[in-house]
Protein backbone atom coordinates (compact mmCIF):
# COMPACT_ATOMS: atom_id res chain seq x y z
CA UNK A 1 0.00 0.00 0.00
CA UNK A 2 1.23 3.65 -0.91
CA UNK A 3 0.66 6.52 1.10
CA UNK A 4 0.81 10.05 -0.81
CA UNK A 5 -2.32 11.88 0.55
CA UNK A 6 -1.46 15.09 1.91
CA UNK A 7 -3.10 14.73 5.92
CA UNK A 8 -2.73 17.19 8.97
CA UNK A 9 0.36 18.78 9.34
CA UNK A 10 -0.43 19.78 13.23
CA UNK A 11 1.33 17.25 15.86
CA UNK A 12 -1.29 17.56 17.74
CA UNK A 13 -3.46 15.61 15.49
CA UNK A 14 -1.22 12.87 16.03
CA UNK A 15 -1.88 10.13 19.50
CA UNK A 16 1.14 11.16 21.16
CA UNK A 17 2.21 11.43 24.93
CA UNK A 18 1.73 15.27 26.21
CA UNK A 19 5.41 15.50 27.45
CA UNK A 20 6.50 14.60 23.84
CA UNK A 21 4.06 17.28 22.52
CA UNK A 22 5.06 19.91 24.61
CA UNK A 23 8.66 19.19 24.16
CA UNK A 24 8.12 19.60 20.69
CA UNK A 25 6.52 22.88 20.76
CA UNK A 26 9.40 24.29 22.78
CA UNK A 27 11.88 23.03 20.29
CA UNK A 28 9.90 25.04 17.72
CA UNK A 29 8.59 22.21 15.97
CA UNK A 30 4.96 24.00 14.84
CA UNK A 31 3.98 21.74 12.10
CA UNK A 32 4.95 18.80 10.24
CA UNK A 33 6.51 17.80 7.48
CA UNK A 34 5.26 16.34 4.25
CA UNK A 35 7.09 12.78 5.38
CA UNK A 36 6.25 13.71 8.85
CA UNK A 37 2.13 13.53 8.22
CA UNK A 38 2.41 10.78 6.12
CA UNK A 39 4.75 8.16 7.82
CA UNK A 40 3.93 9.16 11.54
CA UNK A 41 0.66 7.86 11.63
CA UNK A 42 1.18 5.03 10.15
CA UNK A 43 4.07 4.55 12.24
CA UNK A 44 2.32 5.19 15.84
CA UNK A 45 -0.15 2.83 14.51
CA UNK A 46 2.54 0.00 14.63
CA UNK A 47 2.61 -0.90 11.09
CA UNK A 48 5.45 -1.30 9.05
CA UNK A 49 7.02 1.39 6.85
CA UNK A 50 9.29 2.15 4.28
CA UNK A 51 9.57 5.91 3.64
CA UNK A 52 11.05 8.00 0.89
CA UNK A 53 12.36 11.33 1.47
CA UNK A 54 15.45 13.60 1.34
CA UNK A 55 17.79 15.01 3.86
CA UNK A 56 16.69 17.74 5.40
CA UNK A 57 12.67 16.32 5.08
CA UNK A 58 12.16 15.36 9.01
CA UNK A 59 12.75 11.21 9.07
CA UNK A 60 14.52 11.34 11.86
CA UNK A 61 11.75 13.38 14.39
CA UNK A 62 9.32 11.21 12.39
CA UNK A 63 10.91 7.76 13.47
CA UNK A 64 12.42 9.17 16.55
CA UNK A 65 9.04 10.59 17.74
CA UNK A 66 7.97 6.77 16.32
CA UNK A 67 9.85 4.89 18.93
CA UNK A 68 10.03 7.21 21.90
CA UNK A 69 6.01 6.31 21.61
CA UNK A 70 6.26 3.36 21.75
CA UNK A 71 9.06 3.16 24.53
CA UNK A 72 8.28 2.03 27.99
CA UNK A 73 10.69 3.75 30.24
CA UNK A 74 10.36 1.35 33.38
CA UNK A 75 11.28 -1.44 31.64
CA UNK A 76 15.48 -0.84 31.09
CA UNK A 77 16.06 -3.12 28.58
CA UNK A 78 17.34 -2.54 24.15
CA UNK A 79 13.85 -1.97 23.12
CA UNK A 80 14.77 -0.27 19.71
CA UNK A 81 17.98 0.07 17.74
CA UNK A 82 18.66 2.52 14.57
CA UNK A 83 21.16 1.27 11.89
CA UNK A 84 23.14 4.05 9.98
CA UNK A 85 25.72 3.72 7.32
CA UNK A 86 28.10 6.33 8.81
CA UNK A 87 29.56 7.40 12.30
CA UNK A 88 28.35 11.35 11.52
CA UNK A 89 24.79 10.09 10.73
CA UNK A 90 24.50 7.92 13.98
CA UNK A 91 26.18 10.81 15.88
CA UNK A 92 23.11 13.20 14.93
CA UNK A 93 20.75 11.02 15.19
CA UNK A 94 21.58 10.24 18.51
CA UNK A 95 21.53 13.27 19.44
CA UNK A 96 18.15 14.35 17.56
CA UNK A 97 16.60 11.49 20.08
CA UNK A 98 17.64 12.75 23.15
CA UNK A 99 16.15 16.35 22.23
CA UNK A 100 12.84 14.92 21.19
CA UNK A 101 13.24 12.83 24.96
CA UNK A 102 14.47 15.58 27.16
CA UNK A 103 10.63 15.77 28.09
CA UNK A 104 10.80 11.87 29.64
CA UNK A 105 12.71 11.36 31.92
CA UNK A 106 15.69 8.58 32.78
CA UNK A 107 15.81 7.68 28.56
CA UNK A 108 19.12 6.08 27.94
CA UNK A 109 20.56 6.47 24.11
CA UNK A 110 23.73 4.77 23.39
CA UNK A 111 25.87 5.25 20.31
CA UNK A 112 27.89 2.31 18.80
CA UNK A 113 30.44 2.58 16.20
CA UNK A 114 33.31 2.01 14.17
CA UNK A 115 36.37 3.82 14.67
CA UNK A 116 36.39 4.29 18.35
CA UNK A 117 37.60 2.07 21.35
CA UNK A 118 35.36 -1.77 21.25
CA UNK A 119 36.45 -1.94 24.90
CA UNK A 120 34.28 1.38 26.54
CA UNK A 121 31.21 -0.06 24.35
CA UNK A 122 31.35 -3.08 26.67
CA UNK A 123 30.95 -1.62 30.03
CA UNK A 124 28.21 1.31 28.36
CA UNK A 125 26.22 -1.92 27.21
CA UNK A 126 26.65 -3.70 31.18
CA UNK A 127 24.76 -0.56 32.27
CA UNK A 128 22.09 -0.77 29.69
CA UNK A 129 20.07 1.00 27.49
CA UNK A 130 16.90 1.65 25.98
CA UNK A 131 17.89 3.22 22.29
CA UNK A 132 20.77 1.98 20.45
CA UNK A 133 22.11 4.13 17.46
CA UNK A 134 25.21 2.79 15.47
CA UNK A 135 26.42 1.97 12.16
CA UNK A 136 26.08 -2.18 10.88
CA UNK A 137 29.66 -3.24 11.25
CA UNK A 138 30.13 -2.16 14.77
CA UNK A 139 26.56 -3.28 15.93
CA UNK A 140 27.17 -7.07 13.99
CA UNK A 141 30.68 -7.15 15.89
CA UNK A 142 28.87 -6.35 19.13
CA UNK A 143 25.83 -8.96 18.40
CA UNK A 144 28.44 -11.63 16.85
CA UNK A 145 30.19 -11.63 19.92
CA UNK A 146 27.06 -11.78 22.77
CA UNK A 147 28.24 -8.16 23.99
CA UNK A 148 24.65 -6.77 22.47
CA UNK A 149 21.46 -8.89 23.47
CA UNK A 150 18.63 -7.53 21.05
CA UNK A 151 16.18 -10.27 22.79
CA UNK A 152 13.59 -7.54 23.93
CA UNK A 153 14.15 -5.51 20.58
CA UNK A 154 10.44 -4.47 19.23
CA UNK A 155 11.14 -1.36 16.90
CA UNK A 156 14.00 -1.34 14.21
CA UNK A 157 14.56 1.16 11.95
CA UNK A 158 16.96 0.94 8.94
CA UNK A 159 18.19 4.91 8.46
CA UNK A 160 19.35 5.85 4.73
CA UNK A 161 19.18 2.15 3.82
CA UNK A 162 20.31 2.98 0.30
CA UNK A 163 23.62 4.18 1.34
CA UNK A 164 23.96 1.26 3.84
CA UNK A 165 23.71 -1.52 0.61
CA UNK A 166 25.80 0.94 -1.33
CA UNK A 167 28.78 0.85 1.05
CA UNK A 168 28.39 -3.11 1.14
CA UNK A 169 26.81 -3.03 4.37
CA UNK A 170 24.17 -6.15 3.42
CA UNK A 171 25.73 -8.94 4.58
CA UNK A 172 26.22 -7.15 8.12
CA UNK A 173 22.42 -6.04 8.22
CA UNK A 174 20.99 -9.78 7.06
CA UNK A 175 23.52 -10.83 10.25
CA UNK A 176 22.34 -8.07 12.53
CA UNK A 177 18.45 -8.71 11.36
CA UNK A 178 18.98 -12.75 12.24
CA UNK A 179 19.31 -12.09 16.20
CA UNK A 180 16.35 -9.53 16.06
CA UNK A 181 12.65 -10.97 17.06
CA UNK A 182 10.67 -11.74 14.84
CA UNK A 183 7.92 -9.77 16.23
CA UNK A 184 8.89 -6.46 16.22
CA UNK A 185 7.90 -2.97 14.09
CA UNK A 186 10.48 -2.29 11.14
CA UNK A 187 10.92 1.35 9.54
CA UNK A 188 13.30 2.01 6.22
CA UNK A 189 14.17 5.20 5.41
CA UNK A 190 15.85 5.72 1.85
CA UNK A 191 16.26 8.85 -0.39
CA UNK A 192 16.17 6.84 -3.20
CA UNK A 193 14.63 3.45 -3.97
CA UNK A 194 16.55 0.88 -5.61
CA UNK A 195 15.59 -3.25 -6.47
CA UNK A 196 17.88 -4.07 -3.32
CA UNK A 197 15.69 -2.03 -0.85
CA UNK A 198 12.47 -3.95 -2.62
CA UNK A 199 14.31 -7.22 -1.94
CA UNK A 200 15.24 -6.62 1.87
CA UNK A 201 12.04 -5.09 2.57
CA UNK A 202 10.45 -8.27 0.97
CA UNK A 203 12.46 -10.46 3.53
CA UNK A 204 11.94 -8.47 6.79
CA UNK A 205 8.72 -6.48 6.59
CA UNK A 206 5.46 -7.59 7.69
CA UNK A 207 2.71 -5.60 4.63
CA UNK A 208 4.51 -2.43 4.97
CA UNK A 209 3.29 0.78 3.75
CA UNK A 210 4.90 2.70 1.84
CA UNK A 211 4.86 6.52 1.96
CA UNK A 212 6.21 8.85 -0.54
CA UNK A 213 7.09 12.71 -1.21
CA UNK A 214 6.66 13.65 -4.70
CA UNK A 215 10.11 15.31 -6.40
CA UNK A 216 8.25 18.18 -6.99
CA UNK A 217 6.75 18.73 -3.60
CA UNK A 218 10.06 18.13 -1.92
CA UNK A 219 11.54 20.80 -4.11
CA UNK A 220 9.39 23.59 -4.46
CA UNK A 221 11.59 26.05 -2.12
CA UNK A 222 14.53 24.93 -4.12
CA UNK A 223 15.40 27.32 -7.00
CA UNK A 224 17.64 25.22 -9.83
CA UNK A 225 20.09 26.33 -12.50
CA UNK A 226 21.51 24.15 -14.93
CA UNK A 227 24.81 25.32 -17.72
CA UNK A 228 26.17 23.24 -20.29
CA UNK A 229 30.14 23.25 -20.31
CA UNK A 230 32.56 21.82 -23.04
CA UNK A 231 34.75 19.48 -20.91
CA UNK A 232 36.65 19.43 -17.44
CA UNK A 233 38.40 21.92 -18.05
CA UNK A 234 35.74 24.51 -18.98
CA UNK A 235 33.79 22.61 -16.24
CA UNK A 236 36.14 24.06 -13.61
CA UNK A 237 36.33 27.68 -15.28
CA UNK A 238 32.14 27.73 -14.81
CA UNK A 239 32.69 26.42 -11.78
CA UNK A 240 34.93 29.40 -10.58
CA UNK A 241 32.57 31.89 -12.14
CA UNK A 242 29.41 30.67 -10.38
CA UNK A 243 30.82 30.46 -6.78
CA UNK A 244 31.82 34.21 -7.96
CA UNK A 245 29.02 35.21 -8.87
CA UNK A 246 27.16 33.60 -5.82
CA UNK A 247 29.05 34.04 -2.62
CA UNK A 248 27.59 32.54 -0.22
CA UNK A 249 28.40 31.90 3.45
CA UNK A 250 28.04 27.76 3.41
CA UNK A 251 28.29 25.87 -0.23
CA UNK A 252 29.03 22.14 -0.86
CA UNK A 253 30.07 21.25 -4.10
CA UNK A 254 28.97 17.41 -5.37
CA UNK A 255 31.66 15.36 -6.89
CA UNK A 256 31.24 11.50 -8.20
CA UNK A 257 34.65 9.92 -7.03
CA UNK A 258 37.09 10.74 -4.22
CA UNK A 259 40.14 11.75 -6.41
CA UNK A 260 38.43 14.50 -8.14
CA UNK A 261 36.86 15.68 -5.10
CA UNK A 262 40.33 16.52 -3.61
CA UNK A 263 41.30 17.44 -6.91
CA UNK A 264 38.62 20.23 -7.30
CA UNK A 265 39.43 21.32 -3.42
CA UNK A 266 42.86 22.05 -4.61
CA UNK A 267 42.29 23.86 -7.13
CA UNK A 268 39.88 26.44 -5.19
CA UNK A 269 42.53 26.32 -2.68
CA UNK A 270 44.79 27.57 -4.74
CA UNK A 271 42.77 30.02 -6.29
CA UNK A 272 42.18 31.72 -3.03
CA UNK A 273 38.65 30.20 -1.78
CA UNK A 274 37.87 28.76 1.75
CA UNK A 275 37.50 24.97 1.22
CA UNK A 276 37.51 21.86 2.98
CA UNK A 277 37.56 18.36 1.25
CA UNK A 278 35.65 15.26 2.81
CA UNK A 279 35.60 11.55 0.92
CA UNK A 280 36.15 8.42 1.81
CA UNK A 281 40.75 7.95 1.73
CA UNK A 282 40.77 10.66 5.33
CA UNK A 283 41.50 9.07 8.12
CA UNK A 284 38.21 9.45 10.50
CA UNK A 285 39.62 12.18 12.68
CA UNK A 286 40.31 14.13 9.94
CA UNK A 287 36.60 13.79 8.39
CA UNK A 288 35.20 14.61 12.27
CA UNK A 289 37.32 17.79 12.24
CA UNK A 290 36.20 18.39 8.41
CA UNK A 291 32.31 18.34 9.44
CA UNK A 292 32.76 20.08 12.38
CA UNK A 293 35.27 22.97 10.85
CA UNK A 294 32.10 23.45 7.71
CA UNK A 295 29.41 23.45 10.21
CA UNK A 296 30.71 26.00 12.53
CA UNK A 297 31.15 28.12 9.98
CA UNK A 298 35.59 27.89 9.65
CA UNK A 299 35.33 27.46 5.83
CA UNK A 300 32.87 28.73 2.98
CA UNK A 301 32.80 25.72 0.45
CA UNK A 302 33.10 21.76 1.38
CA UNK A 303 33.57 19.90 -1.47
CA UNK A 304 32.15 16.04 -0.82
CA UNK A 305 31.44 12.81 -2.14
CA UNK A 306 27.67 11.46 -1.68
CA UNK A 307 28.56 9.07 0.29
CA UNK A 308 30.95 10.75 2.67
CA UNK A 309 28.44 13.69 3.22
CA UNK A 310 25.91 11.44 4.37
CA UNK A 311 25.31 12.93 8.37
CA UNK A 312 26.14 16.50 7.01
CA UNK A 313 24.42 18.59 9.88
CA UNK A 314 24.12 22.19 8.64
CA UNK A 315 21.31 24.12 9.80
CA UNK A 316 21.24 26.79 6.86
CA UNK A 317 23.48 25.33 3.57
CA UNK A 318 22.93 28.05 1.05
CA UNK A 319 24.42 26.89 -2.04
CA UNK A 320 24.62 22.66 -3.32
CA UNK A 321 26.50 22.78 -6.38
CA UNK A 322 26.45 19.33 -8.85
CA UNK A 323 30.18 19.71 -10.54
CA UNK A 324 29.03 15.94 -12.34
CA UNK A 325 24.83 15.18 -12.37
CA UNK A 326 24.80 12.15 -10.17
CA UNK A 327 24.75 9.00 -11.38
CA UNK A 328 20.73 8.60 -11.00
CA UNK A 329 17.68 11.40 -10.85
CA UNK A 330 17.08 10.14 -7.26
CA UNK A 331 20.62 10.94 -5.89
CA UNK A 332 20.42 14.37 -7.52
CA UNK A 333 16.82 14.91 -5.70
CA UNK A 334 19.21 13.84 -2.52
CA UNK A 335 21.91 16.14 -3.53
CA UNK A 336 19.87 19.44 -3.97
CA UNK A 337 17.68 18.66 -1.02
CA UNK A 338 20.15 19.38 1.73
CA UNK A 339 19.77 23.15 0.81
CA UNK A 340 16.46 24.63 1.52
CA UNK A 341 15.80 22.96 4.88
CA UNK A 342 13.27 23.55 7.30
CA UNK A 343 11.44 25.73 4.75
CA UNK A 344 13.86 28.42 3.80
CA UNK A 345 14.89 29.08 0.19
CA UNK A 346 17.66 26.90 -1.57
CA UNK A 347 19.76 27.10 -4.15
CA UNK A 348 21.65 24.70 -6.49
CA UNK A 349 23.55 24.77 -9.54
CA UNK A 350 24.67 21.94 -11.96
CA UNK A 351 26.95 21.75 -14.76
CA UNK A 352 26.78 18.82 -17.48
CA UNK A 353 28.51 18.15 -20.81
CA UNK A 354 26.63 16.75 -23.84
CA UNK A 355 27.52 13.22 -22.64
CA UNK A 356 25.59 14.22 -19.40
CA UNK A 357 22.16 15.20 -21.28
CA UNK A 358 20.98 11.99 -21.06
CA UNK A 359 21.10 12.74 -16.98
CA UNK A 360 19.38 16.17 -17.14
CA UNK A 361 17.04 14.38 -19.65
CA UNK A 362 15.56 11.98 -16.44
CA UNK A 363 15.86 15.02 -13.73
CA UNK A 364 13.24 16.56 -16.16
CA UNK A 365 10.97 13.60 -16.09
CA UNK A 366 11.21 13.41 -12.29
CA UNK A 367 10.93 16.92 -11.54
CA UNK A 368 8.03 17.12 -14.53
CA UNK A 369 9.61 20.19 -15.46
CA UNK A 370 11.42 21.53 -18.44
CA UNK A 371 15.11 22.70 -18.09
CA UNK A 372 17.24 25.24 -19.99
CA UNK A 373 20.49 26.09 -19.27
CA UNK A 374 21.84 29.39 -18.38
CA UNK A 375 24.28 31.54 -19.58
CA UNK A 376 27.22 31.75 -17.14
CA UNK A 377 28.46 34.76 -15.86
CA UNK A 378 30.74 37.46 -17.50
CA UNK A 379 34.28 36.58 -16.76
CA UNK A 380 34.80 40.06 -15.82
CA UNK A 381 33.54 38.42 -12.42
CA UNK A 382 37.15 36.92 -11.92
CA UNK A 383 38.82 39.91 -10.33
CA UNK A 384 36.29 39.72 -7.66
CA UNK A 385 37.41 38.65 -3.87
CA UNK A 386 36.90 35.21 -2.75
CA UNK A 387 34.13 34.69 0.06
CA UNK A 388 36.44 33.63 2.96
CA UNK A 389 35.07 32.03 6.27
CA UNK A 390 34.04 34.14 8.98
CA UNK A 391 34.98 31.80 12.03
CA UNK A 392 38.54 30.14 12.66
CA UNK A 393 38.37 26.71 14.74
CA UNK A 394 40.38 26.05 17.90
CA UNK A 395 41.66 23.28 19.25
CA UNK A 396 42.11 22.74 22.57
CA UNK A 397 43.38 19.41 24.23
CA UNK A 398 40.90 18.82 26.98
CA UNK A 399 37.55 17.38 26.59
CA UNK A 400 34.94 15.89 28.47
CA UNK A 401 36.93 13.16 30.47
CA UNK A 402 38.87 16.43 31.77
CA UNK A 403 35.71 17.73 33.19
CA UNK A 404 35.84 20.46 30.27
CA UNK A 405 32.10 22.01 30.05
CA UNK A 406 30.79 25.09 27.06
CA UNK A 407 30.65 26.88 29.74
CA UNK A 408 34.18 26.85 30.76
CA UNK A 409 35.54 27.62 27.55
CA UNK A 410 33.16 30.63 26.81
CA UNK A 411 34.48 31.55 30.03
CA UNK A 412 37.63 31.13 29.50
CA UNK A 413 37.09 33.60 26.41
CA UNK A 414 35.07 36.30 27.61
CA UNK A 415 37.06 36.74 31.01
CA UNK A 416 38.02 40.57 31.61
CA UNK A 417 41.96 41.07 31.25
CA UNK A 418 44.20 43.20 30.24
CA UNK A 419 44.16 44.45 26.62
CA UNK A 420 41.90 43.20 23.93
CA UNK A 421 38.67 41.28 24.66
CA UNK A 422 36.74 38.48 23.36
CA UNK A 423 33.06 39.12 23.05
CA UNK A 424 30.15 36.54 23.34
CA UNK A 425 29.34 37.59 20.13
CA UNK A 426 32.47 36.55 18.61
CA UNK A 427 31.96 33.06 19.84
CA UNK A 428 30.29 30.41 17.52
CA UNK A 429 29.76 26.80 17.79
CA UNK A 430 31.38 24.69 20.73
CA UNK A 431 32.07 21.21 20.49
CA UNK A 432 32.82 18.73 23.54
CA UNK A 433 34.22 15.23 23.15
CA UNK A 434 35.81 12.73 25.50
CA UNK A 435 39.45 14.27 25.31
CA UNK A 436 39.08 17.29 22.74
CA UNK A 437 37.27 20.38 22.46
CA UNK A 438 36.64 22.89 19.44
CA UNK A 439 35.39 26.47 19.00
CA UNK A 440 34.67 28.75 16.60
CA UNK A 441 35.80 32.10 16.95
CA UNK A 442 35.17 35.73 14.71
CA UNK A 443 38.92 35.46 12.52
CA UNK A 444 39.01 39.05 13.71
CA UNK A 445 39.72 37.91 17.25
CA UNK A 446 41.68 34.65 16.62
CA UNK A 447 44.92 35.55 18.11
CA UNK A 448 43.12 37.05 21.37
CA UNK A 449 41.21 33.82 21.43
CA UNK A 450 44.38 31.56 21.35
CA UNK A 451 46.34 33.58 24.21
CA UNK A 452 43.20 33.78 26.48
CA UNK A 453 42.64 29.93 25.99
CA UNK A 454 46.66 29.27 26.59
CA UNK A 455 47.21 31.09 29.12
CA UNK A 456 44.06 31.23 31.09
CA UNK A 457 42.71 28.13 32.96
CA UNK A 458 39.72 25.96 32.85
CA UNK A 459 39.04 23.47 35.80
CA UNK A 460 41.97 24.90 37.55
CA UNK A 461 44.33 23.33 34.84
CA UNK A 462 45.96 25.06 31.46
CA UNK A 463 45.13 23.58 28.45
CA UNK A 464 47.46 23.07 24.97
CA UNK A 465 45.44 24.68 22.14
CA UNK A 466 45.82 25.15 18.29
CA UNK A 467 44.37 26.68 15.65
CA UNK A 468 42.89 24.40 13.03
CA UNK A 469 43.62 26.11 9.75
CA UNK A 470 41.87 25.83 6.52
């Protein structure tokens, strides 16, 4: 069965508990989504569901609001577990649950993954849990090896299952799926919709329904410009012109493989942008520090595969630029959706040689639209100054393990001294993990910023910090 009726958008239509209604007013949820009003019922009504929908569209308040429903807090045992196919993803969705539970109290979410300590895992599962978030091959270690019981599982939800068969993730997720009940509520989430997703859902769904955005719908707030270029290198030339003639605060450019995504990244570097790089050949801690350095603001442009921005939290991305057209209509839907979020206006931009027409050629039957390409701009336009980032990133070498708190490090910044001073306003985003700690500070105060945190203290220690430079 296919759901694409377009029902109530008020949450308090829906048959949920008050505290989870009046947390979501104060979070400023008002009304929701188009996947929101179509899968949540459905959902709260314990049936099966496979939704379609973009980044940026609400799946995770609509399956988190799903299973903190159907939660019972007194009984402290795994009673629903969300799969993800990267560490970023699983890292906000885990923390998109908690906000939608700060309401109820004594809810335990615990992240598993890849790429941090097995051993600390352990002793977090001894004490228990109630939500687990984590990506396949760290959750199938953890079941493999008895450390994870999932006898008392009854909601599982399968988050960007697309990506999750594209990485190679199946095997893991058939292994994982084996040591689940049988009777339990199963929700898949996918941008796009491949035969694979048809096939598992076939094999572990119980008559699900499915519910569906329409392109068009999901794209209306999304303004889209298309130019034709020769070859790669007038692809590059157009691409220099249009992130002229559109500076913008926070752009990610789309690239199909990892070496020309670091290969486009240096070129802009060395024409004087503010760019980052993020694919699949860095090393973790450098993608963390990537993610984290673009979403507080401490570069302009991120240039990414699709499959390493997967978990890309940016509240407002202003610009998505398509140096290739993906490889399907679906992925470009995907692609262009992470601007224009929560409403506001987007904007995206895609190049494409004559080889590529065939692409724009199903993006037109998706979208039921017509396109035309546009005449790039003048290229007068390449005198003009390079949109650089606001916001530098520190690092400092203390994190929560060291007792190290927001607080302290805003603090730490906007003490009174002697000689210049840091303002509150020049403060951005501050991040606090186990043993480091980053903030983003106004460039204009970045040397302040680094003397204050060296030579001031914070839990009555001093702290080694560095600048983190684009």
């Amino acid at each position: 069965m296919t759901n694409t009726n377009s029902p109530s958008k008020a949450f308090t239509t829906l048959k949920l508990q008050q505290d989870l209604l009046k947390n979501l007013s104060s979070l400023g949820y008002k009304e929701m989504t188009p996947i929101q009003a179509l899968s949540l019922p459905e959902m709260l009504a314990g049936k099966d569901v496979i939704a379609q929908g973009k980044t940026g569209s609400g799946k995770t308040a609509a399956f988190g609001l799903a299973l903190l429903e159907k939660l019972q807090v007194k009984r402290f045992r795994i009673q629903s577990m969300v799969l993800c196919p990267t560490r970023e993803l699983a890292d906000q969705v885990a923390k998109e649950i908690r906000n939608l539970a700060r309401a109820v109290h004594n809810i335990k979410v615990l992240t598993l993954c890849g790429g941090t300590p097995f051993g600390p895992q352990i002793g977090s599962l001894e004490h228990g849990a109630h939500i687990i978030v984590g990506t396949p091959g760290r959750i199938e270690e953890h079941v493999i090896k008895g450390t994870l019981k999932l006898d008392d599982l009854n909601l599982l939800v399968l988050d960007e299952a697309d990506r999750m068969l594209e990485m190679g993730f199946e095997a893991a997720l058939d292994n994982i799926i084996e040591r689940t009940p049988l009777e339990r509520q199963t929700l898949l989430f996918s941008a796009t919709f491949p035969s694979q997703i048809e096939v598992i859902s076939e094999n572990i769904m119980t008559k699900p329904v499915l519910v569906k955005v329409s392109a068009s719908e999901d794209q209306s707030n999304i303004s889209q410009q298309f130019f034709h270029v020769e070859d790669d290198t007038d692809r590059f030339e157009a691409l220099r012109l249009l992130l002229l003639a559109n500076p913008m605060e926070s752009s990610v450019i789309f690239c199909n493989t990892k070496k020309e995504t670091q290969a486009v990244c240096n070129k802009l570097h060395d024409d004087g942008f503010s760019v980052l790089a993020l694919h699949g050949d860095l090393e973790q801690r450098d993608r963390d520090q990537t993610l984290l350095r673009f979403a507080n603001k401490s570069a302009a442009i991120l240039v990414a595969t699709d499959v390493a921005a997967r978990g890309l939290d940016i509240d407002s991305l202003d610009l998505v630029v398509n140096y290739h057209i993906a490889h399907d209509s679906e992925v470009h839907i995907h692609r262009i959706g992470r601007t224009g979020r929560a409403g506001a206006q987007g904007k995206a931009i895609s190049l494409f040689s004559d080889k590529e027409s065939y692409k724009v050629g199903l993006i037109e039957d998706t979208l039921e639209q017509t396109i035309k390409p546009d005449l790039l701009p003048s290229i007068d336009i390449l005198n003009t100054a390079r949109t650089q980032a606001r916001m530098s990133t520190i690092q400092i070498d203390g994190g929560k393990k060291q007792k190290v708190r927001p607080g302290d490090i805003l603090g730490a910044l906007t003490a009174k001294s002697t000689g210049a001073e840091v303002s509150g306003k020049d403060v951005g985003k501050i991040n606090v993990l186990d043993n480091k700690a980053y903030v983003a500070v106004n460039k204009k105060v970045l040397k302040i910023a680094l003397r204050k945190l060296a030579n001031g203290k914070m839990k009555g220690r001093s702290f080694k910090v560095r600048h983190l430079s684009v």
